[in-house]
Protein backbone atom coordinates (compact mmCIF):
# COMPACT_ATOMS: atom_id res chain seq x y z
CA UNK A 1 94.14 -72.66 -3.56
CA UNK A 2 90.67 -73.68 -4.73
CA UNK A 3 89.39 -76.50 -3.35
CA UNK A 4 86.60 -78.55 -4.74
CA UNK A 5 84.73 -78.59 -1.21
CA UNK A 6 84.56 -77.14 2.06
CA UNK A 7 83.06 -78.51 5.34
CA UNK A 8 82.19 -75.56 6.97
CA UNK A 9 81.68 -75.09 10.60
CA UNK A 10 80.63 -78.53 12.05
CA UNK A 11 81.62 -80.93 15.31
CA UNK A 12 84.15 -82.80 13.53
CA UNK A 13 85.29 -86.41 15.24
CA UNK A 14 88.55 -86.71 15.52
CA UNK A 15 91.40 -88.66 16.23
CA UNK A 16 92.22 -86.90 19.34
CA UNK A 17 88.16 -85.91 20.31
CA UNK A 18 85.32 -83.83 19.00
CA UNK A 19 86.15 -80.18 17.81
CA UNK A 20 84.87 -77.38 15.50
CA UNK A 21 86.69 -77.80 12.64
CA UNK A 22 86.60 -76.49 8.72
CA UNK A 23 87.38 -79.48 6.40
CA UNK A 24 88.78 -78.70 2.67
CA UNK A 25 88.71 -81.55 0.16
CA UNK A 26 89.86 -81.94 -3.20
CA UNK A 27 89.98 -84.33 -5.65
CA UNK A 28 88.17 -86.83 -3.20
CA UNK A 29 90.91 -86.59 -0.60
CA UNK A 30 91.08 -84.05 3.06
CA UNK A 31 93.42 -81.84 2.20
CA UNK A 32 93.66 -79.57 5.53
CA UNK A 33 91.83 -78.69 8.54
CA UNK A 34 91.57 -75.61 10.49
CA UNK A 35 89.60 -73.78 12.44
CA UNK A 36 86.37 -72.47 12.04
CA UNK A 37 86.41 -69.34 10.22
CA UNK A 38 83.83 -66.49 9.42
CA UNK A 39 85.83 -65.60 5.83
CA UNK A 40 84.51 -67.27 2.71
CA UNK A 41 86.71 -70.11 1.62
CA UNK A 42 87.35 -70.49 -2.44
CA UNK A 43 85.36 -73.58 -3.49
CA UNK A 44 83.55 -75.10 -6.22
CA UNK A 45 81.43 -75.82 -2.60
CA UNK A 46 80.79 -74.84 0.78
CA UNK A 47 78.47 -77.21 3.46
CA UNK A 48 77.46 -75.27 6.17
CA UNK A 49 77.36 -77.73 9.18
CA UNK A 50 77.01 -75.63 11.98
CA UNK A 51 75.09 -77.25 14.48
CA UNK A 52 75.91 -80.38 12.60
CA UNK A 53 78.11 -83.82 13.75
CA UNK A 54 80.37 -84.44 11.34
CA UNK A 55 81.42 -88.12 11.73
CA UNK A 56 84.41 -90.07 9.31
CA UNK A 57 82.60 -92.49 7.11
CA UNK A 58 81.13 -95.72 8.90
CA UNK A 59 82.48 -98.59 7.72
CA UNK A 60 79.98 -101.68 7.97
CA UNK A 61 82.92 -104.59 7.94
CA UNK A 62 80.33 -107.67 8.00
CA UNK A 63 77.31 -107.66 5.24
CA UNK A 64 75.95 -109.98 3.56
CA UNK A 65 74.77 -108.57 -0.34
CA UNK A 66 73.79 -111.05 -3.60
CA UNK A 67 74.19 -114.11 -1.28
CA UNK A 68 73.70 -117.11 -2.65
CA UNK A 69 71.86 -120.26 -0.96
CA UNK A 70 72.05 -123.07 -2.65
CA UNK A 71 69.56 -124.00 -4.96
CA UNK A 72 69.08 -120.87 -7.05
CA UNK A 73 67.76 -118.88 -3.88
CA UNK A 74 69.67 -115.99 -2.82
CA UNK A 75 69.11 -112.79 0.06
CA UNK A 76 66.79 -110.24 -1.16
CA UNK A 77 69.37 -107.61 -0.32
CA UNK A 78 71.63 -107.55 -3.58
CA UNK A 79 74.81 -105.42 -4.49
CA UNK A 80 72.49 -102.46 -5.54
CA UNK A 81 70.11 -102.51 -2.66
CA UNK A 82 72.45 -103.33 0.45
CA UNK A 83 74.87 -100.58 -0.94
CA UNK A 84 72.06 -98.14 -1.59
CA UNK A 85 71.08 -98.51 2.00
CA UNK A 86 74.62 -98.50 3.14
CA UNK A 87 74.71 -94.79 2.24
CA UNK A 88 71.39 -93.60 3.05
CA UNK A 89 72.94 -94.64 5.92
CA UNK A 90 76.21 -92.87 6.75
CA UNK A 91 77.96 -95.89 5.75
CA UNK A 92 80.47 -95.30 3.07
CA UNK A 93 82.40 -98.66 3.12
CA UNK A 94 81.51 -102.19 3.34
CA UNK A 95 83.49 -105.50 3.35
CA UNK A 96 81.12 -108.60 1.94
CA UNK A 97 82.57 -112.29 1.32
CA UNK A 98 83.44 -114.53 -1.36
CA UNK A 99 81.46 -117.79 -1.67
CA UNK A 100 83.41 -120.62 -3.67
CA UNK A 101 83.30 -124.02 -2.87
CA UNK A 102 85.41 -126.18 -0.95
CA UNK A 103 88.69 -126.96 -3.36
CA UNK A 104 88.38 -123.84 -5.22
CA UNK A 105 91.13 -121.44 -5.71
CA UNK A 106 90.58 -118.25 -3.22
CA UNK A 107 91.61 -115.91 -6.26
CA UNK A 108 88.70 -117.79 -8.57
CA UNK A 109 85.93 -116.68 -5.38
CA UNK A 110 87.32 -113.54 -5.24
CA UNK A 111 87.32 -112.55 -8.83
CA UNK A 112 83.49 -114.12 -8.88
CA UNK A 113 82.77 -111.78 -6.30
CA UNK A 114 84.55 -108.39 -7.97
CA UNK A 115 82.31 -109.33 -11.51
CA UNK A 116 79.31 -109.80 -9.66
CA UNK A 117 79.34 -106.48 -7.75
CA UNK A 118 80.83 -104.18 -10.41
CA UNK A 119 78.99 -100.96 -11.32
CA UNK A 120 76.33 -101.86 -8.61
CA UNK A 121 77.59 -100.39 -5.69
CA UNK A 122 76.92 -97.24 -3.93
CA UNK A 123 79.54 -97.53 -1.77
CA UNK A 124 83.53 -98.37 -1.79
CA UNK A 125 84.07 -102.51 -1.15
CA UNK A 126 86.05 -105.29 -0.01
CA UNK A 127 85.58 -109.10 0.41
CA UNK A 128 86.68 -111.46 3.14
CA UNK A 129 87.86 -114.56 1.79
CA UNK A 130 85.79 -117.52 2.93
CA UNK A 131 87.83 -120.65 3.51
CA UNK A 132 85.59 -123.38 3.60
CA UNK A 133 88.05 -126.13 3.63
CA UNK A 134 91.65 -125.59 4.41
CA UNK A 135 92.52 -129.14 4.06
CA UNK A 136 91.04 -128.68 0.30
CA UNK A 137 92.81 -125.98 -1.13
CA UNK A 138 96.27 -126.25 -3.12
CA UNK A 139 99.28 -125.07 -0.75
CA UNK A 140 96.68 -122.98 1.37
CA UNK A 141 99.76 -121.16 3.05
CA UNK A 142 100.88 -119.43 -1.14
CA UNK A 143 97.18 -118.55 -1.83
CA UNK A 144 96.51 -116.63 1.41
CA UNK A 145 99.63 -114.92 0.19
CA UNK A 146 98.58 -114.64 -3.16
CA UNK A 147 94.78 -112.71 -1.93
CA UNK A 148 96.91 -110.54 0.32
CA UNK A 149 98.83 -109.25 -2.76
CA UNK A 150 95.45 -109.01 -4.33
CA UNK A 151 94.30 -106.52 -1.34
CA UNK A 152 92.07 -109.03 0.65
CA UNK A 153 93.82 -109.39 4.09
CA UNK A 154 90.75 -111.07 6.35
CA UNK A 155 89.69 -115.04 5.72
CA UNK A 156 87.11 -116.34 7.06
CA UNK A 157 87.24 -120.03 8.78
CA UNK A 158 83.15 -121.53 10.48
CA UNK A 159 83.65 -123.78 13.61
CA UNK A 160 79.94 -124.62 12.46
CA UNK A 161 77.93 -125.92 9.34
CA UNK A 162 79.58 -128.94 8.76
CA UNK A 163 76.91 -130.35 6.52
CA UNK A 164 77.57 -127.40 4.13
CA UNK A 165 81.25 -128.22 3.69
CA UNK A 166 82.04 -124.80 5.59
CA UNK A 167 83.59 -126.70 9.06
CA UNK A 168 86.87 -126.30 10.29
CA UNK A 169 88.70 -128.46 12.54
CA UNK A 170 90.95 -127.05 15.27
CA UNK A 171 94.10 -128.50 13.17
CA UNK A 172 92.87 -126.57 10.43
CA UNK A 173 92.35 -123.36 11.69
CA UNK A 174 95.70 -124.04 13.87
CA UNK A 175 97.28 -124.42 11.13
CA UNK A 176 95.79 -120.70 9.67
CA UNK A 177 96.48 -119.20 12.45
CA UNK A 178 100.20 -120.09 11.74
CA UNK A 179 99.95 -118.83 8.17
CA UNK A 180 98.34 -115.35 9.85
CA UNK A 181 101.94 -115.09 12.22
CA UNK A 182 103.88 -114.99 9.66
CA UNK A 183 101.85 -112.91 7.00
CA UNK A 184 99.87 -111.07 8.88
CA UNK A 185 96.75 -111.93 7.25
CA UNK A 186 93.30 -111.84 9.67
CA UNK A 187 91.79 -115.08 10.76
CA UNK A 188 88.16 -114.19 11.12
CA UNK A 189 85.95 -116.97 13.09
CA UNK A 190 82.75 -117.50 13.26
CA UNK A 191 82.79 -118.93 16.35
CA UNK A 192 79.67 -121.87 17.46
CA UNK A 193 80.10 -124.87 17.91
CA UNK A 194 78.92 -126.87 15.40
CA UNK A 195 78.66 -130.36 16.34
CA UNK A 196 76.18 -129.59 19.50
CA UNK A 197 74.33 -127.10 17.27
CA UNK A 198 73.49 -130.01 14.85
CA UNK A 199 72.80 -132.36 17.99
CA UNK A 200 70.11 -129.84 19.90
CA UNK A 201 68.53 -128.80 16.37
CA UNK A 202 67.71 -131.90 15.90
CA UNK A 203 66.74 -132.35 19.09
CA UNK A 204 63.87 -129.45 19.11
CA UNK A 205 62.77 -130.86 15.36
CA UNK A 206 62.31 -134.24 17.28
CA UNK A 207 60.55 -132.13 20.12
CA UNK A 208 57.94 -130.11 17.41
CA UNK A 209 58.16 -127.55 19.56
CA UNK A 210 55.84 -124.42 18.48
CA UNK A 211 57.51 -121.30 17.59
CA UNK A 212 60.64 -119.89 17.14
CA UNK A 213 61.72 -121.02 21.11
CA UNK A 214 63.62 -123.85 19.22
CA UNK A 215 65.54 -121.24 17.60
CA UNK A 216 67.37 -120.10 20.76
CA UNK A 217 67.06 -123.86 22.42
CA UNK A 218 69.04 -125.33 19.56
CA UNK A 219 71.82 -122.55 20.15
CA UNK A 220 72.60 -121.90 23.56
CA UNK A 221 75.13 -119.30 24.72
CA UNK A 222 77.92 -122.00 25.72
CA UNK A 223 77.69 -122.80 22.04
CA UNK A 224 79.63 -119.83 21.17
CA UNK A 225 81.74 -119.09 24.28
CA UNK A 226 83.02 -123.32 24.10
CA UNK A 227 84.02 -122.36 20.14
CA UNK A 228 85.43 -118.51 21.30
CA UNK A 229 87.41 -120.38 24.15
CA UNK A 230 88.64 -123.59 22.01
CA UNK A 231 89.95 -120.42 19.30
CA UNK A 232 91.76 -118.55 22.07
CA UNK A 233 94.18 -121.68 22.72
CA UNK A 234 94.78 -122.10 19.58
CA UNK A 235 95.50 -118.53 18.69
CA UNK A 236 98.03 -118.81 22.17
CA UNK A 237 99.74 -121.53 20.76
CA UNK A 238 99.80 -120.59 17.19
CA UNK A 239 100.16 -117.36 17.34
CA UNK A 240 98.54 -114.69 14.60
CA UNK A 241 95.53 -112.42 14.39
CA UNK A 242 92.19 -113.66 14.98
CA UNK A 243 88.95 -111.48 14.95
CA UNK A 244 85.43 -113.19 16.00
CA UNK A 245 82.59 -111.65 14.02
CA UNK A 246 79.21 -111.20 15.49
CA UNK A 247 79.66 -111.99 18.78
CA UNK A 248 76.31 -112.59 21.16
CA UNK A 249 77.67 -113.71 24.64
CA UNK A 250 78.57 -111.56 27.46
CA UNK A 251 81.01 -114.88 28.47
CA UNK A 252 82.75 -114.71 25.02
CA UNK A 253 84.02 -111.04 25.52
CA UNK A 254 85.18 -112.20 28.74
CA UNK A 255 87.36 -114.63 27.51
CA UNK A 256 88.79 -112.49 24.61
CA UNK A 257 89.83 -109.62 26.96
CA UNK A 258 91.38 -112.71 29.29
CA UNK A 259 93.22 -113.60 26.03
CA UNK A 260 94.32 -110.17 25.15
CA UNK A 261 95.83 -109.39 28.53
CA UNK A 262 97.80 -112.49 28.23
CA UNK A 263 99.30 -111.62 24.71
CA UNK A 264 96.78 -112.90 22.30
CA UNK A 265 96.33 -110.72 19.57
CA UNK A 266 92.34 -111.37 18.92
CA UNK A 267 89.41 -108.80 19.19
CA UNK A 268 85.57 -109.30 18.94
CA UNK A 269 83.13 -107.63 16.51
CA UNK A 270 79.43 -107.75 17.79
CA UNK A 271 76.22 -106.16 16.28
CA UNK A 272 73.38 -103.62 16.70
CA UNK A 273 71.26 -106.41 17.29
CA UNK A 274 72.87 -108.33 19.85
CA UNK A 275 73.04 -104.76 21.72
CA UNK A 276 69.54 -104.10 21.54
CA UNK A 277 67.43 -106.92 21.15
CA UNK A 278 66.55 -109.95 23.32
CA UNK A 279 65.55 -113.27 22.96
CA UNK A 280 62.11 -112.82 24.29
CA UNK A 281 61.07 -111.95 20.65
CA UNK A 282 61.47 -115.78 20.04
CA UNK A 283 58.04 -116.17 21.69
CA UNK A 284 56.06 -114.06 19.74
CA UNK A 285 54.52 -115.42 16.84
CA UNK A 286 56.59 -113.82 14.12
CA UNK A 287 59.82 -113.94 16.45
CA UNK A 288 61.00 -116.55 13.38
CA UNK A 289 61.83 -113.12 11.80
CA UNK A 290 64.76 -112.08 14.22
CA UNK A 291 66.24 -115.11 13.76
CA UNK A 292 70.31 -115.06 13.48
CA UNK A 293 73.29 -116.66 14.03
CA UNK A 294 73.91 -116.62 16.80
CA UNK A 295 70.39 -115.96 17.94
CA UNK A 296 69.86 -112.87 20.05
CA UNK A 297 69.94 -113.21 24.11
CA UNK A 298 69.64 -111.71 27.50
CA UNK A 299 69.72 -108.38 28.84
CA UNK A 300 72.94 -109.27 30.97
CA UNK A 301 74.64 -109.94 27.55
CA UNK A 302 73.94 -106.94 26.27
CA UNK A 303 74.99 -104.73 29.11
CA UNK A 304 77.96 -107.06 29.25
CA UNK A 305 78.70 -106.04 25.14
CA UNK A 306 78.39 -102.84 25.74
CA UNK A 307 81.12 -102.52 29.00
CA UNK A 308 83.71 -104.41 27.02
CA UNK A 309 84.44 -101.71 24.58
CA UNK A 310 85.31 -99.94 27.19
CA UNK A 311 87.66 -103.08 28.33
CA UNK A 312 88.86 -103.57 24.72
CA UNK A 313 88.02 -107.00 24.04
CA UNK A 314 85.68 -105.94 21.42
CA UNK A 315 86.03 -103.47 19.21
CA UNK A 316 83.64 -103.25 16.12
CA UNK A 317 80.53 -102.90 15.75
CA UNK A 318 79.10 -103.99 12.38
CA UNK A 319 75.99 -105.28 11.31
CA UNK A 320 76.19 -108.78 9.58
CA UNK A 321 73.32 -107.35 7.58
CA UNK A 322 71.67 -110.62 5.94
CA UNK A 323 68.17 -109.27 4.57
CA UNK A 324 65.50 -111.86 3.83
CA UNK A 325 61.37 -110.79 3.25
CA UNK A 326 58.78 -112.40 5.31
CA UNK A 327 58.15 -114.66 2.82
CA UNK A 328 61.56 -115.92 2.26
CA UNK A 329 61.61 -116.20 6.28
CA UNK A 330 58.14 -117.71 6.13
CA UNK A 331 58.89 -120.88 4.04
CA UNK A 332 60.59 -122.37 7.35
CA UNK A 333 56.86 -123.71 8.01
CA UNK A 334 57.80 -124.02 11.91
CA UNK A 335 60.99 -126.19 10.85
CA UNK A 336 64.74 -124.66 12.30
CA UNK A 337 66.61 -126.57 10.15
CA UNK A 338 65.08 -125.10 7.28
CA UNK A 339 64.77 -120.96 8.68
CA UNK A 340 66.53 -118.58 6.96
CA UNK A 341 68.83 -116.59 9.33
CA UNK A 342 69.63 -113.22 9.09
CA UNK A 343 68.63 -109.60 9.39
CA UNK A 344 68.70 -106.15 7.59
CA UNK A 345 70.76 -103.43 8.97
CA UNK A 346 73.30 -101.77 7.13
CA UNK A 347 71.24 -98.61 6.78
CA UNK A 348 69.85 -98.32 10.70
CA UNK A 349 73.50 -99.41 12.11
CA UNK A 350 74.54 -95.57 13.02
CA UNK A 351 71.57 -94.13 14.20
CA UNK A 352 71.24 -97.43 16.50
CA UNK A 353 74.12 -96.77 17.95
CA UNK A 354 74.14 -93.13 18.25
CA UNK A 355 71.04 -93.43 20.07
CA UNK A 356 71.28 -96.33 22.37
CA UNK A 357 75.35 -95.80 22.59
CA UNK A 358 75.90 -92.21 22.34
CA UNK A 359 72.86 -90.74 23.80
CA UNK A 360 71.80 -93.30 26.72
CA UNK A 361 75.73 -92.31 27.91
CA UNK A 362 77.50 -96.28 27.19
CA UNK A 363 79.83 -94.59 24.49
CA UNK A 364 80.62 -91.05 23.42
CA UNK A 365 81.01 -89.65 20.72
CA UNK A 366 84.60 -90.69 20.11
CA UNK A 367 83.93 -93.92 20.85
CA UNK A 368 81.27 -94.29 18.17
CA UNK A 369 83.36 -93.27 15.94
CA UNK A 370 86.22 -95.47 17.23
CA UNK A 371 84.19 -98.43 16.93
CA UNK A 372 82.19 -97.87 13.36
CA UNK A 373 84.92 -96.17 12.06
CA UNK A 374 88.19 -96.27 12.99
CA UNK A 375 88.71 -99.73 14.72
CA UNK A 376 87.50 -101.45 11.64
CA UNK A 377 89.82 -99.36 9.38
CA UNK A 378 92.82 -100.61 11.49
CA UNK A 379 91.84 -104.14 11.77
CA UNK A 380 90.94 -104.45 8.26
CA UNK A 381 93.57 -102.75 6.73
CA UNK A 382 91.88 -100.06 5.61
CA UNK A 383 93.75 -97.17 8.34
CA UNK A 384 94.12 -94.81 7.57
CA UNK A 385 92.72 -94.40 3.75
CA UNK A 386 88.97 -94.87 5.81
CA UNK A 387 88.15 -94.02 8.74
CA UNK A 388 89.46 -91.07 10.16
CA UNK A 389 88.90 -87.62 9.28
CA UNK A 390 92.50 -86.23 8.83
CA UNK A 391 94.44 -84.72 6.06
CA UNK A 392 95.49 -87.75 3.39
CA UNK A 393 92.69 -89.25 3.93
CA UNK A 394 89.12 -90.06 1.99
CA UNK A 395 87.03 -87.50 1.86
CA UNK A 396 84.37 -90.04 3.39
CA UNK A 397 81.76 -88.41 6.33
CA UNK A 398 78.21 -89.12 7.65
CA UNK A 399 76.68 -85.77 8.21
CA UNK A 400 74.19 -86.09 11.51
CA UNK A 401 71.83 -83.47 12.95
CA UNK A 402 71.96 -84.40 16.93
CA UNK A 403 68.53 -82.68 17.62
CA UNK A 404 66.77 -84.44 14.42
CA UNK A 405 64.60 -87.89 15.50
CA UNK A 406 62.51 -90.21 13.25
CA UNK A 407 61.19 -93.71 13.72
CA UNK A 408 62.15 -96.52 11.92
CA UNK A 409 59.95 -97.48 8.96
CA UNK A 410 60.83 -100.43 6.56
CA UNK A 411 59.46 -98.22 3.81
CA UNK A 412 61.47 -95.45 3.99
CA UNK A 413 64.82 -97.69 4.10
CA UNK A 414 66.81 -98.44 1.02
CA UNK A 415 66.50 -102.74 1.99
CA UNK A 416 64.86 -104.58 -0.46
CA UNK A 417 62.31 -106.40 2.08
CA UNK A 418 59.15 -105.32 3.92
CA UNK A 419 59.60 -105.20 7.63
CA UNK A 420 62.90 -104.11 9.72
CA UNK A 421 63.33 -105.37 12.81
CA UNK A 422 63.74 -102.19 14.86
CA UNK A 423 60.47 -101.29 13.50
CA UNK A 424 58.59 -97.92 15.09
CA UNK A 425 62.03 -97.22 17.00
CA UNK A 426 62.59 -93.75 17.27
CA UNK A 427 66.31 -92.91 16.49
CA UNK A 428 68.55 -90.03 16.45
CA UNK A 429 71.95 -89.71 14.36
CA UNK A 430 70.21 -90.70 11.19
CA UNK A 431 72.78 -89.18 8.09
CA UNK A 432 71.58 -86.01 6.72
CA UNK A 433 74.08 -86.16 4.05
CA UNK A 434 77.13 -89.28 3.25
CA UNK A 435 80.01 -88.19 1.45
CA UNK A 436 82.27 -90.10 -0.47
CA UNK A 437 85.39 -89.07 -1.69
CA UNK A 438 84.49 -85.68 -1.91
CA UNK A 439 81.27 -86.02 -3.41
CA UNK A 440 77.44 -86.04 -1.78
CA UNK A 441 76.01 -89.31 -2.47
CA UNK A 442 73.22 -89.48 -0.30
CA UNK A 443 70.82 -86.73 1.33
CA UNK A 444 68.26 -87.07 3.86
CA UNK A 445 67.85 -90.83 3.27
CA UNK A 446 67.71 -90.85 -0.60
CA UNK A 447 70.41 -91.36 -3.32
CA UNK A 448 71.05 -88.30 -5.58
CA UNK A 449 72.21 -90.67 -8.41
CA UNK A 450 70.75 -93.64 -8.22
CA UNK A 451 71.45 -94.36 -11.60
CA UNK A 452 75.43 -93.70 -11.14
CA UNK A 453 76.53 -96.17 -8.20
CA UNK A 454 80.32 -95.25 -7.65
CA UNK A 455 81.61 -97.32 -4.92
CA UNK A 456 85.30 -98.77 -6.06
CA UNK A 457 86.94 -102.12 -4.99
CA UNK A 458 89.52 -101.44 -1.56
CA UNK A 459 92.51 -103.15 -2.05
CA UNK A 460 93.42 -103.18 1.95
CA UNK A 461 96.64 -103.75 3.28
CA UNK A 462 98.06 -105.72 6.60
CA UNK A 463 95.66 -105.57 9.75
CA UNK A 464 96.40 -103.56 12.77
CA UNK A 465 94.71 -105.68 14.97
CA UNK A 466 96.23 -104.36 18.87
């Protein structure tokens, strides 16, 4: 048989571990593995990646691309440039979100969402259905049905931002958390409490108190791990799948592997940033720039992030990649309620990780592929189209040279803004070459076709949240 390409040779990730392993593909799918052998193969291509990792495509489950802000202002990241940088990156699949109003049909958001990104992306794409108002929406319960049939599985309910119409009461997301037991759909949460947010932001604007310090005052830790722990009875009670995104607090993944070993099917996602950075940036005078949602925090948080993978309360890593310039992030003028919050990070998520996981010994190299690839296949019905390397699968890889290094430089990324905030970090497991379906998209950090972005619309089935 002739296959259209051949992995020759490299440290393939498996399900079952790391091995040298010769991958054939055709027609954008793995059609066998074997063994590494010295013969030559017949191929329309062969990769030689000997003394290469060769890692199943990371899938960033959380970005933010073409997101609009009210008022004509949107991220400076659109479909083209967050999906460019997605596969300079290693990143081969990425799940954004719809962003109707409150009242409008889920299908209308979705189909908004599908026209806006279509023959712009580098990379294959799904949405999360934001649910702004439950209470809203006509027979709720048929049109999460209705998405699911459509292929988009994961909804997204905000125990915050009340003034923007985004709030959910517990009744409301009890009441989706019902729906999600009996059709499996995901309940995603962004879990902070919203109505002490609003109380100590207003608070510190009252206060005029210099620098981004408000930033973190205004959104302590028990503001998340009150709205995780609130969630976690409800999910008890109502049963279904819920999934917190971007989680910050060291007290929240407590509480979700409490939940789990009591039955409660929920998982946490958090992100390279609340791994790595910490919340003394807030007192520099640009730390406005590393402002989030949730903000960053301690060192104990991190090290406590990083030990409950291993515990299993969380589970992904992705990046919430929300890209802003300084100016954009200047305009806050030394007011919270007006900063923009957000990061870029699509494109540095696996060498981050890699480095600071893999190579500082929290994680091997299983596990980074457990948690950027596989784990957010299963739990976003993606598993196992993405996210393994195994025949039937998508031919999707990130190519990595372990004993390659290079700092990070906001020029050389694919982001559409002009600083990053791992700036001057020197990284390992940067992709030397992403694959998708078969077919070399990106090389050494640069598209070869910019001109012909391929990514298609994933139509994702059931999780398998566990």
């Amino acid at each position: 048989m002739k296959y259209d390409l051949v992995i020759k040779g490299g440290l393939a990730v498996l399900e079952n571990g790391p091995a040298r392993t010769d991958i054939f593909i055709s027609k954008g799918v793995i059609k066998r593995l074997s063994r590494p052998s010295h013969r030559e193969y017949n191929a329309a291509r062969v990769i030689d990646a000997a003394g290469l990792i060769v890692l199943p495509g990371i899938i960033d489950a959380h970005v933010h691309y073409s997101l609009h802000l009210g008022g004509g202002a949107m991220t400076s990241d659109d479909f083209y440039s967050g999906s460019a940088a997605a596969a300079c990156g290693g990143v081969t699949s990425v799940i954004d979100y719809t962003g109707q109003g409150p009242g409008v049909p889920l299908r209308t958001g979705l189909k908004e969402r599908i026209e806006e990104a279509e023959g712009l992306m580098h990379v294959d794409y799904g949405f999360h259905a934001a649910v702004p108002s439950w209470k809203q929406l006509y027979d709720p319960a048929a049109q999460i049905r209705e998405l699911m049939a459509l292929g988009v599985t994961s909804f997204k309910f905000f125990t915050a931002y009340g003034s923007r119409g985004l709030m959910s009461s517990d009744a409301e997301l009890f009441e989706a958390l019902e729906v999600s037991k009996k059709s499996g759909a995901l309940v995603c949460v962004h879990a902070e409490s919203g109505s002490l947010i609003d109380l100590f932001v207003e608070r510190e604007r009252h206060e005029k108190r210099p620098g981004a310090e408000a930033h973190r005052l205004s959104r302590p830790d028990f503001t998340e791990w009150e709205a995780v722990s609130r969630a976690l009875v409800l999910a008890g009670r109502a049963g279904g799948n819920i999934y917190f995104v971007h989680l910050s607090s060291g007290v929240s993944a407590e509480l979700i592997a409490g939940a789990r070993a009591k039955g409660v099917r929920a998982l946490g996602e958090t992100c390279p940033q609340y791994l790595l950075l910490r919340e003394a940036l807030f007192k520099r005078k640009d730390g406005h720039l590393y402002a989030t949602c949730p903000p960053v925090r301690t060192a104990g948080d991190a090290a406590a992030l990083w030990t409950a993978f291993n515990k299993g309360a969380l589970g992904v890593v992705a990046t919430d990649n929300c890209t802003f310039t300084r100016r954009q992030k200047d305009q806050w003028a030394g007011d919270i309620g007006r900063l923009y919050m957000g990061l870029p990070g699509t494109q540095t998520l696996l060498p981050l990780i890699y480095t600071f996981g893999v190579k500082e010994g929290r994680i091997k190299l299983s596990g980074l592929a457990r948690i950027l690839s596989a784990n957010p296949a299963r739990v976003m019905g993606l598993y196992p189209q993405k996210g393994v390397i195994r025949p039937g699968s998508d031919a999707d890889f990130a190519l990595v040279d372990p004993s390659a290094s290079a700092p990070v430089d906001f020029r050389k990324l694919k982001h559409n803004t002009d600083y990053s905030p791992y700036q001057g970090l020197k990284l390992s497991g940067w992709a030397k070459k992403t694959i998708l379906r078969g077919e070399v998209i990106a090389e050494e950090g640069e598209l070869l076709q910019p001109d012909r972005p391929g990514g298609r619309f994933l139509r994702r089935k059931k999780t398998m949240l566990r």
